[in-house]
N, C-alpha and C. Protein backbone atom coordinates (compact mmCIF):
# COMPACT_ATOMS: atom_id res chain seq x y z
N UNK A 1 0.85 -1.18 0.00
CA UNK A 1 0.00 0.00 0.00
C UNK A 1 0.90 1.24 0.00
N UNK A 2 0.68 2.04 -1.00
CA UNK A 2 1.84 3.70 -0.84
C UNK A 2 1.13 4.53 0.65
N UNK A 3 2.20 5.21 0.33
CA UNK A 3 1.38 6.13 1.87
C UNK A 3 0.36 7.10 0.85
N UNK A 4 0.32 7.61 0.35
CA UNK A 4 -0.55 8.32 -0.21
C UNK A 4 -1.94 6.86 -0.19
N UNK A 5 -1.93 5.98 0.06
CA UNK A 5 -3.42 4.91 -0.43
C UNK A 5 -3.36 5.52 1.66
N UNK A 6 -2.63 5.19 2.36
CA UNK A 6 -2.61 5.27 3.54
C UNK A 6 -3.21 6.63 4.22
N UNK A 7 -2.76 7.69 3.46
CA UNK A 7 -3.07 8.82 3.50
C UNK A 7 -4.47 9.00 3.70
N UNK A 8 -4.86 8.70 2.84
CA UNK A 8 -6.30 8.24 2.56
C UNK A 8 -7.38 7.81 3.51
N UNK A 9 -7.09 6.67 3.66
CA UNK A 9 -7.49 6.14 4.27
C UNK A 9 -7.53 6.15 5.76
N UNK A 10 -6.68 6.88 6.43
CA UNK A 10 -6.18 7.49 7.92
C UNK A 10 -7.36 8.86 7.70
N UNK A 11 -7.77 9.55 6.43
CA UNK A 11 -8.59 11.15 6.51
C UNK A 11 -9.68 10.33 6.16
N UNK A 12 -9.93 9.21 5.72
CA UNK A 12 -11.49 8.68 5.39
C UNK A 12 -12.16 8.11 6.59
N UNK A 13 -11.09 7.11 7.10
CA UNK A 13 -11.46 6.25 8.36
C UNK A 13 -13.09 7.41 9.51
N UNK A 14 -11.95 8.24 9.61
CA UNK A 14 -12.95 9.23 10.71
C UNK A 14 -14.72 9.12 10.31
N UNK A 15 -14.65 9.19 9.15
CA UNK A 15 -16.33 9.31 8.07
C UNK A 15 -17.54 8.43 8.38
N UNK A 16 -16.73 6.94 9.70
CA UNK A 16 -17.37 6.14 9.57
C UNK A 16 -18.06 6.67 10.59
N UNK A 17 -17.59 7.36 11.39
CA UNK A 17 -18.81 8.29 12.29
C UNK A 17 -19.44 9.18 11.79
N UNK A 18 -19.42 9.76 10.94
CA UNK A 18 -20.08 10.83 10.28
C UNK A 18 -21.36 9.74 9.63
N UNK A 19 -21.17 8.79 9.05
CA UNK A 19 -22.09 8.35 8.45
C UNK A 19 -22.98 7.39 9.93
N UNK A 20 -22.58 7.04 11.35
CA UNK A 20 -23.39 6.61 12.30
C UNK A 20 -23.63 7.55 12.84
N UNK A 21 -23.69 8.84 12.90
CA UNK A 21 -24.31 9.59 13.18
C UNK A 21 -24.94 10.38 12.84
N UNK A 22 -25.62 10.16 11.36
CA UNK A 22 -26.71 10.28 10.87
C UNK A 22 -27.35 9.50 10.58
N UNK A 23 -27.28 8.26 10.51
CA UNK A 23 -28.22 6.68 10.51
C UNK A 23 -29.16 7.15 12.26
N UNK A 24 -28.35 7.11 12.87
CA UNK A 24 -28.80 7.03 14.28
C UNK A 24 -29.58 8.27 14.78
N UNK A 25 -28.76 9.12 14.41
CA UNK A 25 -29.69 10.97 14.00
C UNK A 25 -31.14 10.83 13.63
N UNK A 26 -31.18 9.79 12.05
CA UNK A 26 -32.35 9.42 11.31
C UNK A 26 -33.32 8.77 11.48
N UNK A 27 -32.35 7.95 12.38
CA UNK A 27 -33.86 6.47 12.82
C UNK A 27 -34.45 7.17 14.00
N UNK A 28 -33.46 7.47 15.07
CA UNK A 28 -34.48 7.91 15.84
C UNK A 28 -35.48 8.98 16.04
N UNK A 29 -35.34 10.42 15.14
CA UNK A 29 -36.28 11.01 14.67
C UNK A 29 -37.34 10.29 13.90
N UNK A 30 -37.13 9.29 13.04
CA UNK A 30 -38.04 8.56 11.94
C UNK A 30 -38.99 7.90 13.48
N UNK A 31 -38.11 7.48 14.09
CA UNK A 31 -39.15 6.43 15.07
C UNK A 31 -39.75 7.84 16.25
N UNK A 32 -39.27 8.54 16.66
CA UNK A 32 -40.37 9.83 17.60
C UNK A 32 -41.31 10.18 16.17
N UNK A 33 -40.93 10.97 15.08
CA UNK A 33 -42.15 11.28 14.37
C UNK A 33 -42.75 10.26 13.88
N UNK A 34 -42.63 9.46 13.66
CA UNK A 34 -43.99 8.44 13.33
C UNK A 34 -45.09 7.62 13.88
N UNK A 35 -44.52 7.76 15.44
CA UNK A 35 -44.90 7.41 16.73
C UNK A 35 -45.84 8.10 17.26
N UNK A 36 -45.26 9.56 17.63
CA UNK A 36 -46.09 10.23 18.56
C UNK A 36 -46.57 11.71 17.71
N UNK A 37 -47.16 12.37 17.98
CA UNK A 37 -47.52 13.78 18.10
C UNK A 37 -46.29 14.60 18.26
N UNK A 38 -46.49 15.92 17.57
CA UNK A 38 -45.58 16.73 17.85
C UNK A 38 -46.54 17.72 19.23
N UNK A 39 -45.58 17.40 20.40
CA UNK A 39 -45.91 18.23 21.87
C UNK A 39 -45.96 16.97 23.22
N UNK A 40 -46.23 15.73 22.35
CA UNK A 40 -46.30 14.86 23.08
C UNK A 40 -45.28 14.30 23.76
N UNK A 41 -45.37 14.18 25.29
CA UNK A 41 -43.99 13.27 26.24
C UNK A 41 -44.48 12.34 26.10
N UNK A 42 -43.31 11.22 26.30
CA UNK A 42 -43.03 9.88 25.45
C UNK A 42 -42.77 9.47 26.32
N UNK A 43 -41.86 9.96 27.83
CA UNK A 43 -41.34 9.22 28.78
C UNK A 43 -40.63 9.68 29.63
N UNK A 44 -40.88 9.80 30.80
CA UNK A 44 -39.69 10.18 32.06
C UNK A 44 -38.68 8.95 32.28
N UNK A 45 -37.63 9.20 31.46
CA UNK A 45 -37.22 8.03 31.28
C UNK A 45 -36.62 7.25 33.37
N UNK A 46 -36.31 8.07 33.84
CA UNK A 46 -36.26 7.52 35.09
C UNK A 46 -36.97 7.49 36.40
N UNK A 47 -38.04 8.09 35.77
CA UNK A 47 -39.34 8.81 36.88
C UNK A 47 -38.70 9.75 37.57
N UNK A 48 -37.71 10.72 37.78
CA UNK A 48 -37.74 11.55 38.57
C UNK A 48 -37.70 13.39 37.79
N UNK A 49 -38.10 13.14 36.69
CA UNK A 49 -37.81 14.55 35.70
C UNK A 49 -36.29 14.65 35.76
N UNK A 50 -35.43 14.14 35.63
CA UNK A 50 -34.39 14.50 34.94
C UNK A 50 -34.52 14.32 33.49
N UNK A 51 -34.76 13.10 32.68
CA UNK A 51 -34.30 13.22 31.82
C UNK A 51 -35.90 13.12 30.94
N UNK A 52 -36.21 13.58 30.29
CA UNK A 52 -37.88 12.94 29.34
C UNK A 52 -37.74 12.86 27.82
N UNK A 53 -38.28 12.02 27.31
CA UNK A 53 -38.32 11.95 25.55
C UNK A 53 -39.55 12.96 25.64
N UNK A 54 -39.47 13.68 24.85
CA UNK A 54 -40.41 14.64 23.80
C UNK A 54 -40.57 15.19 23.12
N UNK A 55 -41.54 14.75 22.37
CA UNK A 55 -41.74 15.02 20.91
C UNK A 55 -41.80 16.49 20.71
N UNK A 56 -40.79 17.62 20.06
CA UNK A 56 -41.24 18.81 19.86
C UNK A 56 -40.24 19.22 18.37
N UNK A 57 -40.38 20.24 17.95
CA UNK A 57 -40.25 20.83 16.61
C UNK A 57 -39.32 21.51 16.60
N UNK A 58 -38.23 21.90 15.65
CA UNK A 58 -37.36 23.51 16.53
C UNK A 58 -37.24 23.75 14.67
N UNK A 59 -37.84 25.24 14.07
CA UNK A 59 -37.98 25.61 13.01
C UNK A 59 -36.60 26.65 12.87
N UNK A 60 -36.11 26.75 13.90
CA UNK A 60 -35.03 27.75 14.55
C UNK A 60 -33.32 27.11 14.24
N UNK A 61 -32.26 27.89 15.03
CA UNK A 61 -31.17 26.96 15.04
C UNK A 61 -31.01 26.69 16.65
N UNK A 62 -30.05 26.24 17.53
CA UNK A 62 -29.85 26.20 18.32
C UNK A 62 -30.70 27.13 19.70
N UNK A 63 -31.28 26.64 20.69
CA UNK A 63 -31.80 27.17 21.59
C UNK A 63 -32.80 28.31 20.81
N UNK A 64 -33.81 27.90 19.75
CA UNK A 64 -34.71 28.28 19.24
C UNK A 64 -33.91 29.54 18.82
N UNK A 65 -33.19 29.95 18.54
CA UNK A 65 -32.55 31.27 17.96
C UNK A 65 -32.94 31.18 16.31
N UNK A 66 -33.60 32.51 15.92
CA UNK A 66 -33.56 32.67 14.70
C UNK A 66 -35.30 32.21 14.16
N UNK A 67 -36.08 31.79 15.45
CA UNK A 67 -37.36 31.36 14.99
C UNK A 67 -38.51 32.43 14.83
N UNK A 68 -37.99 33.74 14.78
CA UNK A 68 -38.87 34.61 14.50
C UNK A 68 -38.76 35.47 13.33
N UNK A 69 -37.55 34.90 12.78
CA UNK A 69 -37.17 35.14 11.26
C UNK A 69 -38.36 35.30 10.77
N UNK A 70 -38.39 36.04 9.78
CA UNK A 70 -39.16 35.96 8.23
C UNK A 70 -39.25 34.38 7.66
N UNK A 71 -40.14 33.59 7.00
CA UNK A 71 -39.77 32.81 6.69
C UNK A 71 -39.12 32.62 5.11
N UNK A 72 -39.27 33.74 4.80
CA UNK A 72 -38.31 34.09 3.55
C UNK A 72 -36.88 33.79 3.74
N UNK A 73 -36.34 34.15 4.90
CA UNK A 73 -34.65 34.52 5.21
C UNK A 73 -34.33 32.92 5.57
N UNK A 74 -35.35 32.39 6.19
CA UNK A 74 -35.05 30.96 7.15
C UNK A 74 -33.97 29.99 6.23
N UNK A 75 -34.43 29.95 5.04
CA UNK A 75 -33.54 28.72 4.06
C UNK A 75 -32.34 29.29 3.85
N UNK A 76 -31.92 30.43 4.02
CA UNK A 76 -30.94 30.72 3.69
C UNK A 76 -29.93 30.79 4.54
N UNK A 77 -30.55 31.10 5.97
CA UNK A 77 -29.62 31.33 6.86
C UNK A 77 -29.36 29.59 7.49
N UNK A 78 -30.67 28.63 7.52
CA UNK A 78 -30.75 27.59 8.23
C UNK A 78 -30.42 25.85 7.44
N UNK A 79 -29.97 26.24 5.88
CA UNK A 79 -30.17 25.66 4.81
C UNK A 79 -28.63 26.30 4.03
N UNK A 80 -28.53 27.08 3.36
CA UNK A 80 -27.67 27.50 2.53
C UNK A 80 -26.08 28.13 3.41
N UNK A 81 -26.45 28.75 4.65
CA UNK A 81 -25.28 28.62 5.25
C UNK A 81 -24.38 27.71 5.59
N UNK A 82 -25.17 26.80 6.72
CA UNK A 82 -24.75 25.60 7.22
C UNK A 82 -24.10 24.50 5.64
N UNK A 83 -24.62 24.48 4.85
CA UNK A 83 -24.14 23.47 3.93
C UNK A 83 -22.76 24.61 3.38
N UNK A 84 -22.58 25.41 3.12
CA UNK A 84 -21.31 26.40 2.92
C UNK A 84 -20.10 26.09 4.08
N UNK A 85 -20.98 26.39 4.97
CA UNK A 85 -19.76 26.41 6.24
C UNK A 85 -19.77 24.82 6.44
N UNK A 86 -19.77 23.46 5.88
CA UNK A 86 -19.91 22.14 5.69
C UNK A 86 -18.38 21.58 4.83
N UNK A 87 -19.48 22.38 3.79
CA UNK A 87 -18.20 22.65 2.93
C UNK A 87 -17.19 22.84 3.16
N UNK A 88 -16.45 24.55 3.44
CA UNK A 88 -15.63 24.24 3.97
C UNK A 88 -14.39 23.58 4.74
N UNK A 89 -15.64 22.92 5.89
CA UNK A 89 -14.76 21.88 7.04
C UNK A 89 -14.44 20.94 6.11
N UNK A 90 -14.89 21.01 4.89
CA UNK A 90 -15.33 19.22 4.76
C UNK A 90 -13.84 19.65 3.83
N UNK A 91 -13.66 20.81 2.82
CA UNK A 91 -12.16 20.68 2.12
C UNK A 91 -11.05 21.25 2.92
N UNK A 92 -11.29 21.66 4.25
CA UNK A 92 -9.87 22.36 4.79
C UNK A 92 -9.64 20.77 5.46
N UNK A 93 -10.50 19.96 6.04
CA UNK A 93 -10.35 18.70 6.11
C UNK A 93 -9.22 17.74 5.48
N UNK A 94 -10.03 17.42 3.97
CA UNK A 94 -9.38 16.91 2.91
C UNK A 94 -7.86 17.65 2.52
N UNK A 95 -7.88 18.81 2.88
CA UNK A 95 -6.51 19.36 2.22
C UNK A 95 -5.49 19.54 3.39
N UNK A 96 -5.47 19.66 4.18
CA UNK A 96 -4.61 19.52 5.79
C UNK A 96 -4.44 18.02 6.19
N UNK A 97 -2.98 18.44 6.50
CA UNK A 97 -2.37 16.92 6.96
C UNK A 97 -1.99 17.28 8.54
N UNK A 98 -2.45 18.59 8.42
CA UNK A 98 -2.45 19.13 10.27
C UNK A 98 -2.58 18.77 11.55
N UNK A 99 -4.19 18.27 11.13
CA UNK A 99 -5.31 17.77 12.05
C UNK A 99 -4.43 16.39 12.82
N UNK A 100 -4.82 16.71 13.66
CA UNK A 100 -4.11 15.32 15.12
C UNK A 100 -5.27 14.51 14.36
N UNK A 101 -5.41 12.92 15.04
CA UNK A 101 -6.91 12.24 15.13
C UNK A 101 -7.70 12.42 15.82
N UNK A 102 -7.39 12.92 17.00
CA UNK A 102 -8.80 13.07 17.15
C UNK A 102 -9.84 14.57 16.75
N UNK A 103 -8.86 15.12 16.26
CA UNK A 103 -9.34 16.73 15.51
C UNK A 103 -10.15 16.43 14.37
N UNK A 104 -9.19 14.59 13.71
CA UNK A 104 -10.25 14.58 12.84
C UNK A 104 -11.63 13.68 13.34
N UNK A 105 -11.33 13.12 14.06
CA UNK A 105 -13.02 12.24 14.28
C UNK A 105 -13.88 13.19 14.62
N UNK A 106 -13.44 14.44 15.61
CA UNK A 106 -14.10 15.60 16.00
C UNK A 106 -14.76 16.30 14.92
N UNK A 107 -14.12 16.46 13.74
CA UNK A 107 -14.35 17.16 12.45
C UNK A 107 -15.49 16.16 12.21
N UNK A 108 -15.54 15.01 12.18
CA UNK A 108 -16.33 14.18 11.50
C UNK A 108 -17.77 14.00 12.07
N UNK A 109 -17.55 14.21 13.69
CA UNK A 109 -18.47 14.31 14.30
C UNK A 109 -19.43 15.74 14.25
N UNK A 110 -19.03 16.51 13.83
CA UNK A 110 -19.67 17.64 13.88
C UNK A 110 -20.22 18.03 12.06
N UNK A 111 -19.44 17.17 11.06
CA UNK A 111 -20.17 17.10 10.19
C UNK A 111 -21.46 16.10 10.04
N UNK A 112 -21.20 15.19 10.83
CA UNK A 112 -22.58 13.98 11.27
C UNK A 112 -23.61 15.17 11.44
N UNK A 113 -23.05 15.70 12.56
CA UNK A 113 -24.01 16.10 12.99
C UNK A 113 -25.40 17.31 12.74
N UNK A 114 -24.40 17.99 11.91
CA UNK A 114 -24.75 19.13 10.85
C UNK A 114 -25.68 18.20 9.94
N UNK A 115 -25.43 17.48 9.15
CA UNK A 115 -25.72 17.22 7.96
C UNK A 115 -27.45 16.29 8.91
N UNK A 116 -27.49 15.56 9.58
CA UNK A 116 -28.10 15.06 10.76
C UNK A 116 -29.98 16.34 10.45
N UNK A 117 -28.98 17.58 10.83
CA UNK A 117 -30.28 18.71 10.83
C UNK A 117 -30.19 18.82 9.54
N UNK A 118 -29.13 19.21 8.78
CA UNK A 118 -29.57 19.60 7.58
C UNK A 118 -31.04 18.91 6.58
N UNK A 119 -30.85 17.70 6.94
CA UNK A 119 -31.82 16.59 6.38
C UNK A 119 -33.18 17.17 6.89
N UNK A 120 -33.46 17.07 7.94
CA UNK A 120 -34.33 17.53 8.77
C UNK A 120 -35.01 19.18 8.15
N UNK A 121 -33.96 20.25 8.07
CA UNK A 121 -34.27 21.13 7.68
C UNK A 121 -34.59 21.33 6.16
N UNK A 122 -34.65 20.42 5.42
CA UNK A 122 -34.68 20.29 3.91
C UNK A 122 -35.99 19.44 3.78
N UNK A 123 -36.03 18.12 4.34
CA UNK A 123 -37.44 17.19 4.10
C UNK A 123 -38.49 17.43 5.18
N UNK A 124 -38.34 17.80 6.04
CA UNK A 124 -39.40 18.14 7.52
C UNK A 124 -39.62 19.57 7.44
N UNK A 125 -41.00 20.21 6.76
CA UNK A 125 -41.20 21.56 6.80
C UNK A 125 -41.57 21.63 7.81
N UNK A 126 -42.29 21.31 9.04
CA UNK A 126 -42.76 21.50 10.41
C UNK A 126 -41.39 21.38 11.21
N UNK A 127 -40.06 21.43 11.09
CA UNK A 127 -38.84 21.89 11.84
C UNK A 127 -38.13 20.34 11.96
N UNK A 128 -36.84 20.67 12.82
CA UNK A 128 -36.21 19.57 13.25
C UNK A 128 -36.73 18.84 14.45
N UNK A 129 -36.67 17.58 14.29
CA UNK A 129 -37.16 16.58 14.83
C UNK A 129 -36.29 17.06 16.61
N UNK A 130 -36.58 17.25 17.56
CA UNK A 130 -35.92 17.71 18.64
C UNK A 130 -36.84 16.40 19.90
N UNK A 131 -36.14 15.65 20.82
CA UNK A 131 -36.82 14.54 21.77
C UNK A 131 -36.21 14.57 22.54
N UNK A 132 -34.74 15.11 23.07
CA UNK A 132 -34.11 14.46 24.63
C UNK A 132 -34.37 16.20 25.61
N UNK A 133 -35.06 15.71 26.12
CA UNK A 133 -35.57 16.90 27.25
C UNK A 133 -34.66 16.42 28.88
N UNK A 134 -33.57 17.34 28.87
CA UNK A 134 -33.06 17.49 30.33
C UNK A 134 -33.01 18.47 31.00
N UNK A 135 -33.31 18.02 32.73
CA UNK A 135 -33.35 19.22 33.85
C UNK A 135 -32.65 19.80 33.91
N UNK A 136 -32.65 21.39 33.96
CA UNK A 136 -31.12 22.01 34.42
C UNK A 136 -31.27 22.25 35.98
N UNK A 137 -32.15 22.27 36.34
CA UNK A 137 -31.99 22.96 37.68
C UNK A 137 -31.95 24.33 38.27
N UNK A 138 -32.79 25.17 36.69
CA UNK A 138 -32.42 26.71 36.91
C UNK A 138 -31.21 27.03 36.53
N UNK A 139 -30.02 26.15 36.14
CA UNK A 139 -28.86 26.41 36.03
C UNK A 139 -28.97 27.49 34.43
N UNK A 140 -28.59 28.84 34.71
CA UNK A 140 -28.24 30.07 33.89
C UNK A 140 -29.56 29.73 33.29
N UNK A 141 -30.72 29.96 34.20
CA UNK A 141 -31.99 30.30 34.31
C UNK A 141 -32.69 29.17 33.51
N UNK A 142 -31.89 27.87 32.92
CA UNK A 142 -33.18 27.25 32.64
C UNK A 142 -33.32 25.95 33.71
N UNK A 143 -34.90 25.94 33.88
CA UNK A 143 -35.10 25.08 34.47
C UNK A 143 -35.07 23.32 33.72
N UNK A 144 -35.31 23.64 32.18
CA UNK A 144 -34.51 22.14 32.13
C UNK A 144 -34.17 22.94 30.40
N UNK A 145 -32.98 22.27 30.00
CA UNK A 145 -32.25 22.55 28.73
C UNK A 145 -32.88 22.35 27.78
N UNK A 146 -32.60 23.24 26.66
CA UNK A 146 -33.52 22.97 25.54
C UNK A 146 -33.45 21.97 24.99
N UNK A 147 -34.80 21.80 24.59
CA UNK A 147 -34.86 19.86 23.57
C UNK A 147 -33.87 20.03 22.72
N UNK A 148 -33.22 18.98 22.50
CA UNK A 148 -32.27 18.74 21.58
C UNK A 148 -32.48 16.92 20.83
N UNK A 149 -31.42 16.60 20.31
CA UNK A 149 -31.65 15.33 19.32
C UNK A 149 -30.34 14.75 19.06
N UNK A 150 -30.17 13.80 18.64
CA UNK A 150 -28.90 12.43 18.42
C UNK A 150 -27.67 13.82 17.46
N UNK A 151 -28.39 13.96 16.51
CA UNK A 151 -27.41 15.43 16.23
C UNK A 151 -26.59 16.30 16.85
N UNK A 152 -27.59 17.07 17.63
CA UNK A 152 -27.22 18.04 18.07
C UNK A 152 -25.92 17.83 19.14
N UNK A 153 -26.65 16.39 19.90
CA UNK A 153 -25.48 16.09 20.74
C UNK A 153 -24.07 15.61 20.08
N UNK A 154 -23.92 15.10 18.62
CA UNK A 154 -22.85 14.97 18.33
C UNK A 154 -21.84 16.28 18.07
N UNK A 155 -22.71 17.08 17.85
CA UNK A 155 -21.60 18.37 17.30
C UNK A 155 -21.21 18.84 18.67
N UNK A 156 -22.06 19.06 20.04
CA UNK A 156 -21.70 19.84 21.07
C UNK A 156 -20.55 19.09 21.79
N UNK A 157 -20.64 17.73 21.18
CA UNK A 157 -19.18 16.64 21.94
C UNK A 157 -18.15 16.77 20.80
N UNK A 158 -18.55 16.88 19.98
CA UNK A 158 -16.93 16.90 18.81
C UNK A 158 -16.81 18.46 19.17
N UNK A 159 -17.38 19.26 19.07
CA UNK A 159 -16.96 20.83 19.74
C UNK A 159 -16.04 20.44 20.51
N UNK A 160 -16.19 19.64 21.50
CA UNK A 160 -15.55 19.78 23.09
C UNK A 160 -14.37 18.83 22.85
N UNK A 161 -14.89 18.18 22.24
CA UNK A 161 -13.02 17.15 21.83
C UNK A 161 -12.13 17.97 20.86
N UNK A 162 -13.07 18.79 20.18
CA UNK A 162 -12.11 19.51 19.17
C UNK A 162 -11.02 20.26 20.05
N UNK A 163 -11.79 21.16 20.70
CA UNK A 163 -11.13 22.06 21.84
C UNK A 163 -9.96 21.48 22.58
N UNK A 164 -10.62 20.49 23.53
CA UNK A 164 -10.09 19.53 24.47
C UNK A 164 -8.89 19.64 23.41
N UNK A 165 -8.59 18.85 22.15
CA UNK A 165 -7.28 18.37 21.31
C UNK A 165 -6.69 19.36 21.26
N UNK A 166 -6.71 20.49 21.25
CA UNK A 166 -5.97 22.23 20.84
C UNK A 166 -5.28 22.45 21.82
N UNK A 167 -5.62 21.83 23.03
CA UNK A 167 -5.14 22.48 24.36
C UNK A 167 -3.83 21.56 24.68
N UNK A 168 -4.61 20.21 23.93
CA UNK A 168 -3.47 19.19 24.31
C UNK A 168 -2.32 18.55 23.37
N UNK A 169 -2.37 19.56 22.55
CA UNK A 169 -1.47 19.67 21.00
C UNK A 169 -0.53 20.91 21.50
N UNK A 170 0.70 20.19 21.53
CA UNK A 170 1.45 21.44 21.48
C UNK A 170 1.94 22.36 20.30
N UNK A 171 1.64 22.54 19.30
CA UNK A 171 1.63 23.18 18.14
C UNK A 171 0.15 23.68 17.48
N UNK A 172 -0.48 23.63 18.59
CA UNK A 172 -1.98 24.44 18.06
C UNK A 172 -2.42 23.49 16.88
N UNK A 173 -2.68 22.44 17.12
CA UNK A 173 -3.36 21.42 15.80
C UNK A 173 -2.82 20.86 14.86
N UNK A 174 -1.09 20.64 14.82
CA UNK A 174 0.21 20.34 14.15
C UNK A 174 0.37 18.64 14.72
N UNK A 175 0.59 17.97 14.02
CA UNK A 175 0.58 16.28 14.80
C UNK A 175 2.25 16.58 15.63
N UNK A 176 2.88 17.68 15.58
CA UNK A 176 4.14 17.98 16.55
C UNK A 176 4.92 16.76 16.48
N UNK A 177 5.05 16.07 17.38
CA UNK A 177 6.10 14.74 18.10
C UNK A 177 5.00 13.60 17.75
N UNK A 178 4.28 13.32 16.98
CA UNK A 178 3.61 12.02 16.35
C UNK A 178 4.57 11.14 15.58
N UNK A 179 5.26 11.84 14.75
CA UNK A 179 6.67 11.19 13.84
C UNK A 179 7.48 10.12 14.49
């Protein structure tokens, strides 16, 4: 095998999460919307309100931001951005031999996860499929966190590994002493 087939295959490998985390993104939205009602709780999953499945909508991006848009502006900002800024990751990716591994599974995870809503925001005109409802405790005033989905949580953990790797790279995202 040349290193260039190796090459390859070390920047592809990461993808195989990108592609389980939109299977898993997919089914389980496919299985809340086909199931229940949109507004409907599904389940305290431990009886004590920490954690509940529920069925709700988010036409918005993150923490309903952006849901009072025009719905003229919505595709563009919630649709045509996100696949741009996709882009991007997806060729500074392919063209950098920079990235540590886990910068890239992180990369990969946060394109899962994007692409996850994007689907959502393209075939579901009634919004993204949103079901894991957790308590905050009032914590920075909410009493439980906004609904979120198998998505959303992948990008906010490859965020945090991305980070996490920057801090623990001594060359700011350079594979340094990997050689």
């Amino acid at each position: 095998m040349t290193a260039s087939n190796i090459n390859f295959l070390k920047k592809a490998a990461p993808f195989s999460l990108t592609v389980l985390v939109i299977l898993l993104d997919q089914l389980t939205k496919s299985y809340i919307a086909s199931n229940w009602e949109i507004g409907t709780m599904i389940a305290d999953v431990f009886n004590n309100d920490l954690l509940r499945i529920y069925h709700v909508r988010n036409k918005a991006i993150a923490f309903s931001l952006g849901g009072s848009l025009p719905e003229t502006i919505r595709p563009a900002l919630f649709i045509v951005l996100p696949i741009i800024v996709l882009g991007f990751l997806c060729f500074f990716y392919w063209k950098s031999d920079d990235f540590t591994e886990a910068q890239r599974w992180a990369i990969a995870g946060i394109v899962g996860g994007g692409v996850g809503n994007l689907i959502d925001r393209i075939f579901r005109p009634d919004g993204v499929v949103d079901f894991i409802s957790v308590k905050f405790f009032g914590i920075l005033g909410f009493e439980r966190w906004p609904t979120f989905n198998v998505a959303d949580s992948a990008v906010v953990i490859s965020v945090f590994v991305w980070l996490f790797s920057l801090f623990l790279t001594p060359e700011k995202g350079k594979k340094g002493a990997e050689a």
